[in-house]
Protein backbone atom coordinates (compact mmCIF):
# COMPACT_ATOMS: atom_id res chain seq x y z
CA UNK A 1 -58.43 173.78 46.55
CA UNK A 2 -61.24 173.75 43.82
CA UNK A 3 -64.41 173.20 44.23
CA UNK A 4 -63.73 169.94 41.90
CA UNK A 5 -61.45 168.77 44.79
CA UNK A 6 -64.16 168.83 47.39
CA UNK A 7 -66.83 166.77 45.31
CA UNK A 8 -63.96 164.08 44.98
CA UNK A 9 -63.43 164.22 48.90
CA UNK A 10 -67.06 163.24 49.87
CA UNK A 11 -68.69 159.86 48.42
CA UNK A 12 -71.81 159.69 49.69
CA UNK A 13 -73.95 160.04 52.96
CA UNK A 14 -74.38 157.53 55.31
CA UNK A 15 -77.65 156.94 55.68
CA UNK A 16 -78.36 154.06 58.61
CA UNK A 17 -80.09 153.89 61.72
CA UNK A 18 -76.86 154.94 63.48
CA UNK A 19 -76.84 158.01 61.25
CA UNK A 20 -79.97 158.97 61.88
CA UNK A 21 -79.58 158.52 65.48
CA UNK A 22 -76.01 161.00 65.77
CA UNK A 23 -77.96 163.46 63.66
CA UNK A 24 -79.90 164.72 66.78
CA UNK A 25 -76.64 165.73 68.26
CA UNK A 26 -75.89 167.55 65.09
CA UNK A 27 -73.32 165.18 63.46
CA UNK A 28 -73.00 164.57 59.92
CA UNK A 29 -71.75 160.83 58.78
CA UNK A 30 -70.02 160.52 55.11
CA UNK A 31 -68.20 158.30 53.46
CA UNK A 32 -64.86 160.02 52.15
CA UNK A 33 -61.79 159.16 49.99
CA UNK A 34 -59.46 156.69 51.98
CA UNK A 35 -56.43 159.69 51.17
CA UNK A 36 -58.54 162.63 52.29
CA UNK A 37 -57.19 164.20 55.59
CA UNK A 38 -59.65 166.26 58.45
CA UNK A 39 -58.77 169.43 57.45
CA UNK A 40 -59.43 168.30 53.49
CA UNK A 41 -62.75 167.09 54.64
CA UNK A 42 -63.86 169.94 57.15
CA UNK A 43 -63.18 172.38 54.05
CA UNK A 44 -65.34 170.20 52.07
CA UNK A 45 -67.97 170.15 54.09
CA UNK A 46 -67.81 173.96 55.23
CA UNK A 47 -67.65 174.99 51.22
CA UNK A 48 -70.23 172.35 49.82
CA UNK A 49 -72.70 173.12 52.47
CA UNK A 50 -72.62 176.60 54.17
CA UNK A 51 -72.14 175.31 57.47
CA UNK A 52 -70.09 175.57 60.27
CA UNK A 53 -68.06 172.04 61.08
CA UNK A 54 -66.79 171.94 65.19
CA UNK A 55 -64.32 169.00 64.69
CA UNK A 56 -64.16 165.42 62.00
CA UNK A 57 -63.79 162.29 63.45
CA UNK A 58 -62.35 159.17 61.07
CA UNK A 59 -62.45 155.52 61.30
CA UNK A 60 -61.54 152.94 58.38
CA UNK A 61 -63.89 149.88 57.96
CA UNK A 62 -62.23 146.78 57.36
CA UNK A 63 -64.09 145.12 54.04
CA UNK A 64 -65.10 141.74 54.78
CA UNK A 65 -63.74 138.71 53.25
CA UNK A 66 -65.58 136.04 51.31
CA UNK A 67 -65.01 132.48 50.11
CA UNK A 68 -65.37 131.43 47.05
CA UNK A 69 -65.84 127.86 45.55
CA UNK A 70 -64.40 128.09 42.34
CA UNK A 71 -64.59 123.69 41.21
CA UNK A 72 -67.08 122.04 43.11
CA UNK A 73 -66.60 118.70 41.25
CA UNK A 74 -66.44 115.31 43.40
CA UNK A 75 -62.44 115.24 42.17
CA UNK A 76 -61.85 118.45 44.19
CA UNK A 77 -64.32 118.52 47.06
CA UNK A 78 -61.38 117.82 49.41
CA UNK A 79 -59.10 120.34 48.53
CA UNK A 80 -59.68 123.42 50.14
CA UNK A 81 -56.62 125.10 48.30
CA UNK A 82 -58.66 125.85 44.72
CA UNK A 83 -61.08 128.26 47.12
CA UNK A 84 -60.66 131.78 46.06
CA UNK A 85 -61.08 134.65 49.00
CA UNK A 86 -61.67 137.96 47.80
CA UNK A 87 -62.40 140.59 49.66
CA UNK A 88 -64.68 144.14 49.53
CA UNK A 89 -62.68 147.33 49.27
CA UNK A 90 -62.65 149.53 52.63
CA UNK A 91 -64.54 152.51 53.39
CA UNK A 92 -63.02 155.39 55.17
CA UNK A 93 -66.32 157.21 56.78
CA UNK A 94 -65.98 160.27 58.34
CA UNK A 95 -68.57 161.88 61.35
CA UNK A 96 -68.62 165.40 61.15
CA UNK A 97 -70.27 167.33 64.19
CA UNK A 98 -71.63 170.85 63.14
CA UNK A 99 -71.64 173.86 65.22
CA UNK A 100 -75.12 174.85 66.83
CA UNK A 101 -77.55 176.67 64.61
CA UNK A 102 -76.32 174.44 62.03
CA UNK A 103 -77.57 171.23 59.93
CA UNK A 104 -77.53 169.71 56.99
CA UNK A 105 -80.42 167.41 55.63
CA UNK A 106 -78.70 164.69 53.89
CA UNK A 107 -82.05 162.76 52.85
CA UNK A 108 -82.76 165.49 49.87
CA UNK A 109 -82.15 164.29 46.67
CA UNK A 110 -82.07 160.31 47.27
């Protein structure tokens, strides 16, 4: 893999209260390309950042749905058919706990 590849593999840093919270225990939270795989993210991390990664945990976030009137004119009020959902893409995020020693300060640079 190039270095390229690993840029494309990690988004962005989560930065939340949750985040902040897991970083105590030494984990990392990113958000990652949906096709990425653990390994493909541990070697990111390890290359990117000179540290030591203990294991990668992955969960996929469901984006949420949303209604949209599209005619709100008094002829169409009562059909609900002509309301448009769309929906937000989803977000693959990936927590990444770092061996001891280790830690990566993902506020820099924001």
């Amino acid at each position: 893999m190039t270095n390229i590849r690993f840029y494309d593999t990690i988004i962005s840093p989560v930065i939340a209260e949750k985040s902040t919270l897991l970083s105590e225990q030494n984990k990392v939270v990113f958000n990652v390309k949906k096709d990425s795989s653990k390994s493909d993210i541990k070697h990111a991390v390890e290359s990117l950042f000179n540290v030591k990664v203990v294991s990668v945990n992955t969960l996929i976030r469901k984006g949420k749905t949303k209604r949209l009137n599209r005619i709100s004119t008094a002829r169409n009020r009562a059909r609900s058919s002509r309301d448009l959902y769309v929906s937000r893409k989803d977000i693959k995020r990936a927590f990444v706990t770092l061996a001891k020693g280790h830690s990566i300060d993902v506020s820099v640079g924001i």
